[in-house]
N, C-alpha and C. Protein backbone atom coordinates (compact mmCIF):
# COMPACT_ATOMS: atom_id res chain seq x y z
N UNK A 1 288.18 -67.06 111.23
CA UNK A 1 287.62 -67.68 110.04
C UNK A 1 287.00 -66.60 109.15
N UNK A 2 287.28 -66.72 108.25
CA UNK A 2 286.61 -65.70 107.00
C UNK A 2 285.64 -65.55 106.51
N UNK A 3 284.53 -64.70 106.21
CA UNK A 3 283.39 -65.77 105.70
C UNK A 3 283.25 -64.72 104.24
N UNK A 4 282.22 -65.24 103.22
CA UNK A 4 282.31 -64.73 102.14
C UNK A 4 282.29 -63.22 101.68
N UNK A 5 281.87 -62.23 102.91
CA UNK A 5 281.56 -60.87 102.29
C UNK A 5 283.03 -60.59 102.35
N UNK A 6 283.83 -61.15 103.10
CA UNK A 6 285.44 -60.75 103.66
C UNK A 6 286.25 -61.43 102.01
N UNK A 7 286.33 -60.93 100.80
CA UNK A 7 286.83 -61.18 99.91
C UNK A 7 288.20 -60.26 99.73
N UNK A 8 288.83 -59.46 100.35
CA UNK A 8 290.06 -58.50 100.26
C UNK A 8 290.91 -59.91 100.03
N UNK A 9 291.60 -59.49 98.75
CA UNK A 9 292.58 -60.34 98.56
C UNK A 9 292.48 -61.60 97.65
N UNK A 10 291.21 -61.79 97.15
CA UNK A 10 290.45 -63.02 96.49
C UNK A 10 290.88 -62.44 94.91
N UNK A 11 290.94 -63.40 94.14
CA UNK A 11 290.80 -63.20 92.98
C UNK A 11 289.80 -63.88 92.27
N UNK A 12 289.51 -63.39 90.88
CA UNK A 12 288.60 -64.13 89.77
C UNK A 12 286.97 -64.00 90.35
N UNK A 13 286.68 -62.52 90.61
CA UNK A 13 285.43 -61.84 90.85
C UNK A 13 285.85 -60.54 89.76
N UNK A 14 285.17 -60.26 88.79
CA UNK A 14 284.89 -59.34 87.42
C UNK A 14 284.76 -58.06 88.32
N UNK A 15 285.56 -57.14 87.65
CA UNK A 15 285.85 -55.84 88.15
C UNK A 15 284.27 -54.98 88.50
N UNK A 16 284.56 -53.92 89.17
CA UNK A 16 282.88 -53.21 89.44
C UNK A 16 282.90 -52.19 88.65
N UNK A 17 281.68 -52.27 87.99
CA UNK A 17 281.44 -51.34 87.01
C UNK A 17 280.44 -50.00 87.76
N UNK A 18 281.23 -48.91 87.74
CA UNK A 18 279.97 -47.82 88.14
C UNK A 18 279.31 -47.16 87.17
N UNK A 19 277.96 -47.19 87.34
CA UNK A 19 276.74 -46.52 86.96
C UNK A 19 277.29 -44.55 87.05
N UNK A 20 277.51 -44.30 85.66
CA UNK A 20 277.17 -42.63 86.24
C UNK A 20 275.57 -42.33 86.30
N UNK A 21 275.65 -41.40 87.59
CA UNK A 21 274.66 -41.22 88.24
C UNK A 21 273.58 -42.12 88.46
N UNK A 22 273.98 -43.04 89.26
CA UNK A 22 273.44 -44.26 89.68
C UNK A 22 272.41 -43.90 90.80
N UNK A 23 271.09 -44.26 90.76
CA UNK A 23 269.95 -43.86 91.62
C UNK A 23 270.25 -44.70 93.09
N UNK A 24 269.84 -43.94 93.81
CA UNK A 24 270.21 -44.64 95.56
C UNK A 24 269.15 -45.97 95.19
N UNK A 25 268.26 -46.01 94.40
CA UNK A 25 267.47 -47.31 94.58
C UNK A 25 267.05 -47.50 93.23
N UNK A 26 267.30 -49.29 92.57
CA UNK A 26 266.81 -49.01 91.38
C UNK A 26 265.31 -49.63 91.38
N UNK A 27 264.75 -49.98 92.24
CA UNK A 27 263.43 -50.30 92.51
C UNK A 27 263.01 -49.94 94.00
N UNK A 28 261.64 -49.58 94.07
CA UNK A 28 260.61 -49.25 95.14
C UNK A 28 260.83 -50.14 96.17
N UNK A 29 261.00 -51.33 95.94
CA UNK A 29 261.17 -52.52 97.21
C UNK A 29 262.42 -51.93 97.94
N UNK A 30 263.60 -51.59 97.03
CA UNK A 30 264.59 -51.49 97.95
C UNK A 30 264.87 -50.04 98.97
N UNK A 31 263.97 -49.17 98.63
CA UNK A 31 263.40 -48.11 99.74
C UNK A 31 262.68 -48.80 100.51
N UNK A 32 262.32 -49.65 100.51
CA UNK A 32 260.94 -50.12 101.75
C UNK A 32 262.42 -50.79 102.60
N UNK A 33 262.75 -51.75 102.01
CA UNK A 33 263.64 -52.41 102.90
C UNK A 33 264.48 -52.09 103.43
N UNK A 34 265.17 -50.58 103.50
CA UNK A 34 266.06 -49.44 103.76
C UNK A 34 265.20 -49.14 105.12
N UNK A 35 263.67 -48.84 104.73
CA UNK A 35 263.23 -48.68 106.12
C UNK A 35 262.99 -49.37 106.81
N UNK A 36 262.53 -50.64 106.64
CA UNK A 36 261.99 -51.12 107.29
C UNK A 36 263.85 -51.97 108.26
N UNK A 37 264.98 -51.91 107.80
CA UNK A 37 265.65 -52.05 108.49
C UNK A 37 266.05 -50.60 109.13
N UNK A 38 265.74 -49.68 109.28
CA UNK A 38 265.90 -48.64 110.11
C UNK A 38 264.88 -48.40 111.30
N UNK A 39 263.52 -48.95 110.61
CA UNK A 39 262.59 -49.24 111.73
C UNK A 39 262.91 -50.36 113.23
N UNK A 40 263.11 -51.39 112.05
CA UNK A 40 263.11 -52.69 113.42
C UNK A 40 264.42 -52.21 114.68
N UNK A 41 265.63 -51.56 113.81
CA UNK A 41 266.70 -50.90 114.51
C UNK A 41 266.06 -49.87 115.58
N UNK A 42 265.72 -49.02 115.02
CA UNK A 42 265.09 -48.18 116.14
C UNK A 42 263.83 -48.62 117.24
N UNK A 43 263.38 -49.60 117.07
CA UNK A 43 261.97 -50.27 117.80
C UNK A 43 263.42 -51.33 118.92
N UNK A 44 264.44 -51.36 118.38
CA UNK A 44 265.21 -52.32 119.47
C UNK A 44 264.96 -53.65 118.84
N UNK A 45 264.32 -54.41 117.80
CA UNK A 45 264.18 -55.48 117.55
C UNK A 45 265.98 -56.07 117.09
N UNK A 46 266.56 -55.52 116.48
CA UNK A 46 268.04 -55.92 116.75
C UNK A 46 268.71 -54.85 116.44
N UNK A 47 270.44 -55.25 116.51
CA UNK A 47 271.34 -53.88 116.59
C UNK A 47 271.78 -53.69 114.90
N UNK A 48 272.39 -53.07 114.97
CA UNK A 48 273.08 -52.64 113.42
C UNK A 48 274.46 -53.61 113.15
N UNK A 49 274.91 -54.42 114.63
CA UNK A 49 275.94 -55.52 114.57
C UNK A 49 275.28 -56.78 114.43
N UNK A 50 274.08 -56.66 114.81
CA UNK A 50 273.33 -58.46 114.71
C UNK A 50 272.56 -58.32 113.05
N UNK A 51 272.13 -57.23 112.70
CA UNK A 51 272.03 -56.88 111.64
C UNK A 51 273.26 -57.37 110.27
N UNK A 52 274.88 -57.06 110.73
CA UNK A 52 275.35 -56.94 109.36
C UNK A 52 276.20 -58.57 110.12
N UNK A 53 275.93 -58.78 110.88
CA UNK A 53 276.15 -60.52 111.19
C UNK A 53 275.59 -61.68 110.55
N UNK A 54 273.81 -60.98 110.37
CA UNK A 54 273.05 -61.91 109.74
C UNK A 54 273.71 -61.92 108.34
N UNK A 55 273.68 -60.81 107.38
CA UNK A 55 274.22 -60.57 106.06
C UNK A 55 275.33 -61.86 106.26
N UNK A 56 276.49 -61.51 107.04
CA UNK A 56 277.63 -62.27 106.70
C UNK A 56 277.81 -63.89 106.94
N UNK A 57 276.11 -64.20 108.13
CA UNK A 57 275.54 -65.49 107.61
C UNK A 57 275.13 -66.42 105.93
N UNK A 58 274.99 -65.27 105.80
CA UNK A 58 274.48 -66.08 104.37
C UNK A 58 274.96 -67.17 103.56
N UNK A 59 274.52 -68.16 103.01
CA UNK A 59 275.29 -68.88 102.34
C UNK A 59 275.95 -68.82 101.75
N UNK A 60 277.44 -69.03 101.36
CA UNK A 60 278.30 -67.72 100.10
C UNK A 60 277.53 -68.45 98.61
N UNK A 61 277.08 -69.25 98.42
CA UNK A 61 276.73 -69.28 96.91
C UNK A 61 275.15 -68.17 96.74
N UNK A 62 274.27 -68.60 97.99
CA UNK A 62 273.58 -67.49 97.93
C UNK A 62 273.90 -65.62 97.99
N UNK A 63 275.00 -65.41 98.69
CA UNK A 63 275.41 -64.11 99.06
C UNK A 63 276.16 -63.54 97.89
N UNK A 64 276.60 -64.94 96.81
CA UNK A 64 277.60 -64.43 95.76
C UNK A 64 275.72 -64.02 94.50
N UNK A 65 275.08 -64.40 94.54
CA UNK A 65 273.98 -64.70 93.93
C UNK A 65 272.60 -63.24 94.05
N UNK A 66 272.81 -62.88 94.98
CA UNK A 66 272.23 -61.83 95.87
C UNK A 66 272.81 -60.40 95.59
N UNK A 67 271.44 -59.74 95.76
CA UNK A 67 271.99 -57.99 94.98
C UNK A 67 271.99 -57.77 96.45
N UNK A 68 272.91 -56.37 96.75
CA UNK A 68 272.64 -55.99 97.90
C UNK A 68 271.71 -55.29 98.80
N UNK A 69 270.59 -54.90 98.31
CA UNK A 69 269.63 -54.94 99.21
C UNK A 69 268.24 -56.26 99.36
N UNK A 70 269.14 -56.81 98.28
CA UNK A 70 268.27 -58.66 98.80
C UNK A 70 269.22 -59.14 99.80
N UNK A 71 270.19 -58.94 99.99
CA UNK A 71 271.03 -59.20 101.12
C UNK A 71 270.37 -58.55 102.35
N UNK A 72 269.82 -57.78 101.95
CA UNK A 72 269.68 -56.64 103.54
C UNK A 72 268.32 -57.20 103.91
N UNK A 73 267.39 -57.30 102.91
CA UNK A 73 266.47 -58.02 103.31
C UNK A 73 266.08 -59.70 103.56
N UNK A 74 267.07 -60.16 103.24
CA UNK A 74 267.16 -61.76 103.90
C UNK A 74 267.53 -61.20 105.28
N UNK A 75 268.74 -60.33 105.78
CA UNK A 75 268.98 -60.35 106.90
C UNK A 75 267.96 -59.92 108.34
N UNK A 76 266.96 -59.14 107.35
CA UNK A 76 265.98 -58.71 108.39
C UNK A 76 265.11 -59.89 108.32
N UNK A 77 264.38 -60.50 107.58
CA UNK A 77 263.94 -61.79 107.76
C UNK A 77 264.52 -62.80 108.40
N UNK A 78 266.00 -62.80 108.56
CA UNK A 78 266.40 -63.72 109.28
C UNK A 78 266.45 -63.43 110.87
N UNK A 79 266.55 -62.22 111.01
CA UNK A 79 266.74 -61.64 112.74
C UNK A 79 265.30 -61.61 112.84
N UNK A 80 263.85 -61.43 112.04
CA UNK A 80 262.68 -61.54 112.27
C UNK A 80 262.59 -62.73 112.86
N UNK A 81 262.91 -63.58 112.03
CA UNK A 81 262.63 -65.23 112.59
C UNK A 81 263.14 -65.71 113.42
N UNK A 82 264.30 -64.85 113.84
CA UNK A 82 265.46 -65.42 115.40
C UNK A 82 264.94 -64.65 116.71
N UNK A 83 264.38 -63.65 116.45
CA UNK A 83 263.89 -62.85 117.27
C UNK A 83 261.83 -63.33 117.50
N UNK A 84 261.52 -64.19 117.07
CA UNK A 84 260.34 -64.61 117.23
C UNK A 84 259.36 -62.98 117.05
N UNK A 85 259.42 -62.31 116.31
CA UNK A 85 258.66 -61.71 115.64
C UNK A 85 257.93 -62.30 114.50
N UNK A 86 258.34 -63.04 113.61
CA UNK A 86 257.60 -63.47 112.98
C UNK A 86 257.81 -65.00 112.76
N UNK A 87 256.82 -65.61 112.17
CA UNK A 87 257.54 -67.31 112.57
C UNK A 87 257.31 -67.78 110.93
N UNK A 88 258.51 -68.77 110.75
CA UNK A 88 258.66 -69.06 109.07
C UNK A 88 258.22 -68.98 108.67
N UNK A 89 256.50 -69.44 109.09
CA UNK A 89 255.32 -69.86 108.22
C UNK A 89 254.91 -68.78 107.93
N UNK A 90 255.17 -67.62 108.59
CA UNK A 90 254.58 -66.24 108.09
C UNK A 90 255.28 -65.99 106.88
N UNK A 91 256.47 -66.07 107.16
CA UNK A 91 257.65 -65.66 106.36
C UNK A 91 257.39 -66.32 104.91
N UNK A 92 256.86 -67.64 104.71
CA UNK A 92 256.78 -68.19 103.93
C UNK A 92 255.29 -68.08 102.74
N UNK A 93 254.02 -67.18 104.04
CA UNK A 93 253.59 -66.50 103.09
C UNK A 93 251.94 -67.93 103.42
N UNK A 94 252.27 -68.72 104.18
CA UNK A 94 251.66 -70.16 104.71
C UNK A 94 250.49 -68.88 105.39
């Protein structure tokens, strides 16, 4: 079964435009979330396969909707919350 990041072959998605000299991050959040998924990886909280599993969980209207390091960080929130590190209500800020 296919799920939405698996688009090879799809049509009627607008071509990718590259940025010359495009910055590795265009905001501060998305360095934090770079680490902080390199952290939980290295602490053993999950692998780099349960990691890009969660991503390919996503809802496709949300995942089509989503920049890619809001992708990366739903996915660590989501292995946070599967992994009982943190519990929704944290997540939610409750």
């Amino acid at each position: 079964m296919s799920r939405i990041n698996d688009v090879g072959g799809m049509v009627g998605f607008p071509p990718i435009v590259e940025e010359p000299d495009e910055p590795a991050f265009h905001a501060d959040w998305e360095a934090h979330v770079v680490a902080l998924n390199a952290a939980m990886i290295r602490r053993g909280v999950y692998n780099l396969d349960e990691f890009r599993d969660a991503i390919e969980r996503i809802p496709p209207d949300q995942y089509l909707a989503a920049s890619y390091y809001e992708k990366w960080l739903r996915a660590i929130t989501t292995l946070l919350a599967e992994k009982g590190v943190v519990t929704p209500a944290e997540l939610a800020g409750a």
